[in-house]
C-alpha atoms as a PDB file:
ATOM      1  CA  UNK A   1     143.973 -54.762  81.596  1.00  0.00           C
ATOM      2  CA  UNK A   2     147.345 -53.900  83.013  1.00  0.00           C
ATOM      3  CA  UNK A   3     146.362 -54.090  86.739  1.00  0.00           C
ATOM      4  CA  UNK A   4     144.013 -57.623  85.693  1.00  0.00           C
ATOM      5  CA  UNK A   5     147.560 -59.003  85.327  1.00  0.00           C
ATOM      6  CA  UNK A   6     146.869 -58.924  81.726  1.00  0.00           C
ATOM      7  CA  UNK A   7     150.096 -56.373  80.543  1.00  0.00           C
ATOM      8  CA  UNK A   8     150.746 -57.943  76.502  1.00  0.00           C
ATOM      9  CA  UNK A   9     146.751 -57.044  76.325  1.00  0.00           C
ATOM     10  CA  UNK A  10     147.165 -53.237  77.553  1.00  0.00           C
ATOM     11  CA  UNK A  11     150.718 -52.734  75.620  1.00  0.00           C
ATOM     12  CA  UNK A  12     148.030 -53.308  72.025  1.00  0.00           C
ATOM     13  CA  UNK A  13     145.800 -51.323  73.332  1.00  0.00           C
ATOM     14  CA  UNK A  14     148.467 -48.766  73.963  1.00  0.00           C
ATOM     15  CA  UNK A  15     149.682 -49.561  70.594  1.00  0.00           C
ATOM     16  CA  UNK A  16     146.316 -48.150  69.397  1.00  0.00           C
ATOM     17  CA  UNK A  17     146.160 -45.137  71.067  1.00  0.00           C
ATOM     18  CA  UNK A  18     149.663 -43.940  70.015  1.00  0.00           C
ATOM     19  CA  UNK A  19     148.750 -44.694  66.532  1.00  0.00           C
ATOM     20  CA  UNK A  20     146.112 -41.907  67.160  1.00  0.00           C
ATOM     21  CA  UNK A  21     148.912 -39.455  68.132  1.00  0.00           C
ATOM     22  CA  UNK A  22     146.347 -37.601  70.241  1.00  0.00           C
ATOM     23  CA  UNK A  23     147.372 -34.576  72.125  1.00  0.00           C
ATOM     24  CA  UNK A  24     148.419 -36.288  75.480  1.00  0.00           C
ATOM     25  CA  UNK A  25     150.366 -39.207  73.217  1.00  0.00           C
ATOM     26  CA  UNK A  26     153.333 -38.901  75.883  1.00  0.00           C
ATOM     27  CA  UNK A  27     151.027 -40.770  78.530  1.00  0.00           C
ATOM     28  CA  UNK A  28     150.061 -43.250  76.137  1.00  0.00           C
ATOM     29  CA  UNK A  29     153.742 -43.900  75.690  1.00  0.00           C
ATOM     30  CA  UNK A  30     154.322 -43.884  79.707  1.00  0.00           C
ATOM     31  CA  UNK A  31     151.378 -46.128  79.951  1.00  0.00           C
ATOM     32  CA  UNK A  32     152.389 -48.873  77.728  1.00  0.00           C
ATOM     33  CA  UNK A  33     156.164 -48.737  79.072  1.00  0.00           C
ATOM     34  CA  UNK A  34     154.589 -49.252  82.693  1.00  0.00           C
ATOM     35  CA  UNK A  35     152.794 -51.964  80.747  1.00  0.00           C
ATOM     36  CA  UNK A  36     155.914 -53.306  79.162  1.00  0.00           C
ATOM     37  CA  UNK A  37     157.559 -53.072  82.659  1.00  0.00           C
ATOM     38  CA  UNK A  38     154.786 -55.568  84.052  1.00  0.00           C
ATOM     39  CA  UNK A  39     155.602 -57.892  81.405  1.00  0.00           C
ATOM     40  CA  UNK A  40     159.303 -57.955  82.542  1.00  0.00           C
ATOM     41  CA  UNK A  41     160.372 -55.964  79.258  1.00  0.00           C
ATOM     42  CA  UNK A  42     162.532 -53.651  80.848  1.00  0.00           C
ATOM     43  CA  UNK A  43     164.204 -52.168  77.774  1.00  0.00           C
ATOM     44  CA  UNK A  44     160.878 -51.716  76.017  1.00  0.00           C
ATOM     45  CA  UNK A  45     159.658 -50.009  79.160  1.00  0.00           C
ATOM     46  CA  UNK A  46     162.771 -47.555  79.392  1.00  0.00           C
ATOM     47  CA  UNK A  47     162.702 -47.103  75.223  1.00  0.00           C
ATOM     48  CA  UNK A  48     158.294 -45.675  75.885  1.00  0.00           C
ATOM     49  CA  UNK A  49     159.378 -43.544  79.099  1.00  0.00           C
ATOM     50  CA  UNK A  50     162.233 -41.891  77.078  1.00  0.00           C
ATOM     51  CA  UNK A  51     159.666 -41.240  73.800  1.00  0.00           C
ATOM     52  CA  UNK A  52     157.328 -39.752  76.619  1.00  0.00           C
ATOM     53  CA  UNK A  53     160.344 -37.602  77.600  1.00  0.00           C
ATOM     54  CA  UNK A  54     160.650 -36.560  73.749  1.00  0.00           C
ATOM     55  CA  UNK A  55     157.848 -35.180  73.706  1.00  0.00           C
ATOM     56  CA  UNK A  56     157.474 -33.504  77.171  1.00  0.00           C
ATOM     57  CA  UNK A  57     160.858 -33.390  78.524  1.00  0.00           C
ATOM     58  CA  UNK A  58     159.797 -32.255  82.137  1.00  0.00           C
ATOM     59  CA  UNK A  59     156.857 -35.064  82.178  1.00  0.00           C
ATOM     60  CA  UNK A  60     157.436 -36.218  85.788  1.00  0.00           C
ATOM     61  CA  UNK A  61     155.442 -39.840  85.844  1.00  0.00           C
ATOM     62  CA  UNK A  62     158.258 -40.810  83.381  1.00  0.00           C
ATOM     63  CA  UNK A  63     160.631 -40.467  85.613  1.00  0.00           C
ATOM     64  CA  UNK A  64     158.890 -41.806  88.550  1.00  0.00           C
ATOM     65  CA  UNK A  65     158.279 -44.910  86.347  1.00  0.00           C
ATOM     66  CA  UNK A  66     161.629 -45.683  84.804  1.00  0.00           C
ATOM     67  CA  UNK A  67     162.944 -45.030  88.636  1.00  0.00           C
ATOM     68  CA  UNK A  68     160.287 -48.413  88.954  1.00  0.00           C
ATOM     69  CA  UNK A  69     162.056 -50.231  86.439  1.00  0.00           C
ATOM     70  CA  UNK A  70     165.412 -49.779  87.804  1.00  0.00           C
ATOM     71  CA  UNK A  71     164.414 -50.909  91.232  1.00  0.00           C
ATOM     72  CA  UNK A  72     162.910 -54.129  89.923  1.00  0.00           C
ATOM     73  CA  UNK A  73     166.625 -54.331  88.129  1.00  0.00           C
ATOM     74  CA  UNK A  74     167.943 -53.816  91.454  1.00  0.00           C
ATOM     75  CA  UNK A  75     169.768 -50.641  89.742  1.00  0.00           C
ATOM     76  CA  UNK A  76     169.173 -48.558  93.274  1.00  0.00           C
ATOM     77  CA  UNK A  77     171.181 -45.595  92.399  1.00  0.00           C
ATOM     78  CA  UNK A  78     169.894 -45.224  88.978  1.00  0.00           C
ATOM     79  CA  UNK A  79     166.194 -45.422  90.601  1.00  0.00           C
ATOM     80  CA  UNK A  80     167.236 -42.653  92.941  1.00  0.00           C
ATOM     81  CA  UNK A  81     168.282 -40.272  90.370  1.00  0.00           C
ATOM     82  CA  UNK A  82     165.002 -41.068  88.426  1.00  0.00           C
ATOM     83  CA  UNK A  83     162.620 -40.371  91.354  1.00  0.00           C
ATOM     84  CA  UNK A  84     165.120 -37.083  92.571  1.00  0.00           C
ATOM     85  CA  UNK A  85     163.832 -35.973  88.906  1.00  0.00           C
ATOM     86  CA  UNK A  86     160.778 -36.890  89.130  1.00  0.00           C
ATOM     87  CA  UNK A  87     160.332 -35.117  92.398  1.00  0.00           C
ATOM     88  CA  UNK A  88     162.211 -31.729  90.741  1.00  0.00           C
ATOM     89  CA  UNK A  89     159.963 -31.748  88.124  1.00  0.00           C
ATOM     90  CA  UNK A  90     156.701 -31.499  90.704  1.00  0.00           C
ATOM     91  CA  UNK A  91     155.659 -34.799  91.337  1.00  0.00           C
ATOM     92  CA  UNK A  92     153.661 -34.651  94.623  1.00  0.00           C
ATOM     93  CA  UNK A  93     152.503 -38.618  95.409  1.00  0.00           C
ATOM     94  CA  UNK A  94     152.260 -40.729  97.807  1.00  0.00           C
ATOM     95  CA  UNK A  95     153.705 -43.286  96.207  1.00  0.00           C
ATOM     96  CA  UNK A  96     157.007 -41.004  95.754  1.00  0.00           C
ATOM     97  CA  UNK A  97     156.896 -40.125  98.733  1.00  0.00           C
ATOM     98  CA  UNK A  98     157.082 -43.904  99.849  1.00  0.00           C
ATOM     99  CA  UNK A  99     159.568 -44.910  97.569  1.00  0.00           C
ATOM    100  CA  UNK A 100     162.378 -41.639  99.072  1.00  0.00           C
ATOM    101  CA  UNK A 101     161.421 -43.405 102.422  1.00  0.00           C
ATOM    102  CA  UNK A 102     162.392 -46.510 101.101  1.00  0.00           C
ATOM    103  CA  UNK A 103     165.493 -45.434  99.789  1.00  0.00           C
ATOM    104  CA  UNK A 104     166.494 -43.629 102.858  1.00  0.00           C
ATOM    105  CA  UNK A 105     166.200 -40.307 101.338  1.00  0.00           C
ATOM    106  CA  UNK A 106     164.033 -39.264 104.195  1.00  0.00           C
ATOM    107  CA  UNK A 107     162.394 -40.708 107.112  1.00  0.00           C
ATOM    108  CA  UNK A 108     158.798 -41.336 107.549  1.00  0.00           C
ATOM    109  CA  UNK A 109     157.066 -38.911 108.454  1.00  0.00           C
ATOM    110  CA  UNK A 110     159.362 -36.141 106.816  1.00  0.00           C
ATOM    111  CA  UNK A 111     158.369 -33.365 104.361  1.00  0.00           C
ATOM    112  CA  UNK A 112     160.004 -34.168 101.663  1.00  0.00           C
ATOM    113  CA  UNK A 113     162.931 -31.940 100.716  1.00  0.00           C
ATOM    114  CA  UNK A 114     165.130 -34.081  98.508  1.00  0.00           C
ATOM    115  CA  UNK A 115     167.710 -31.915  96.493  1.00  0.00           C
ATOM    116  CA  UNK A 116     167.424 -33.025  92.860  1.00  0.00           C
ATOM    117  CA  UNK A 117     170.352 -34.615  91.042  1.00  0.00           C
ATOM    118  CA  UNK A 118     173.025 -32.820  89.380  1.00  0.00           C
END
């Protein structure tokens, strides 16, 4: 629903799911934020990533996701951070990788090697 351009649909369907509390609630939480973020509801977004975070403090998409939100707030060094944790805590993608090229944290075609934040 989300990627059909369709994010208010996907953030009740995430509303479901974390009714359910199921054991991997945190991604249901990251999942409607990134849904929320679609729909231009920035604070929503951040408020889900951060009850993700609650739950599993080291979860890693979180902070790849709210470093999302504060690019599309043009809030550059606050994105940094985000993806410099995000990276600490293990995440290994592509598009990570693509957004500490973007940011001039490396070049392309770099290992990345980005020190995390203080």
């Amino acid at each position: 629903m989300r990627r059909d351009g369709r994010p208010t649909e996907a953030v009740e369907y995430y509303d479901r799911a974390i009714a359910i509390k199921s054991d991997d609630v945190h991604k249901d939480y990251v999942n409607r934020g990134s849904a929320y973020s679609d729909a231009k509801e920035y604070d929503k977004a951040l408020a889900d990533y951060a009850e993700a975070q609650k739950i599993v403090p080291d979860y890693n998409e979180a902070y790849y996701n709210r470093g999302i939100v504060y690019e599309r707030q043009d809030k550059n060094s606050e994105a940094i951070e985000q993806f410099k944790l995000a990276y600490k805590y293990n995440l290994r993608s592509q598009l990570l990788y693509e957004r500490f090229v973007a940011h001039g944290l490396i070049k392309e075609g770099q290992r990345a090697s980005v020190p995390a934040p203080a």
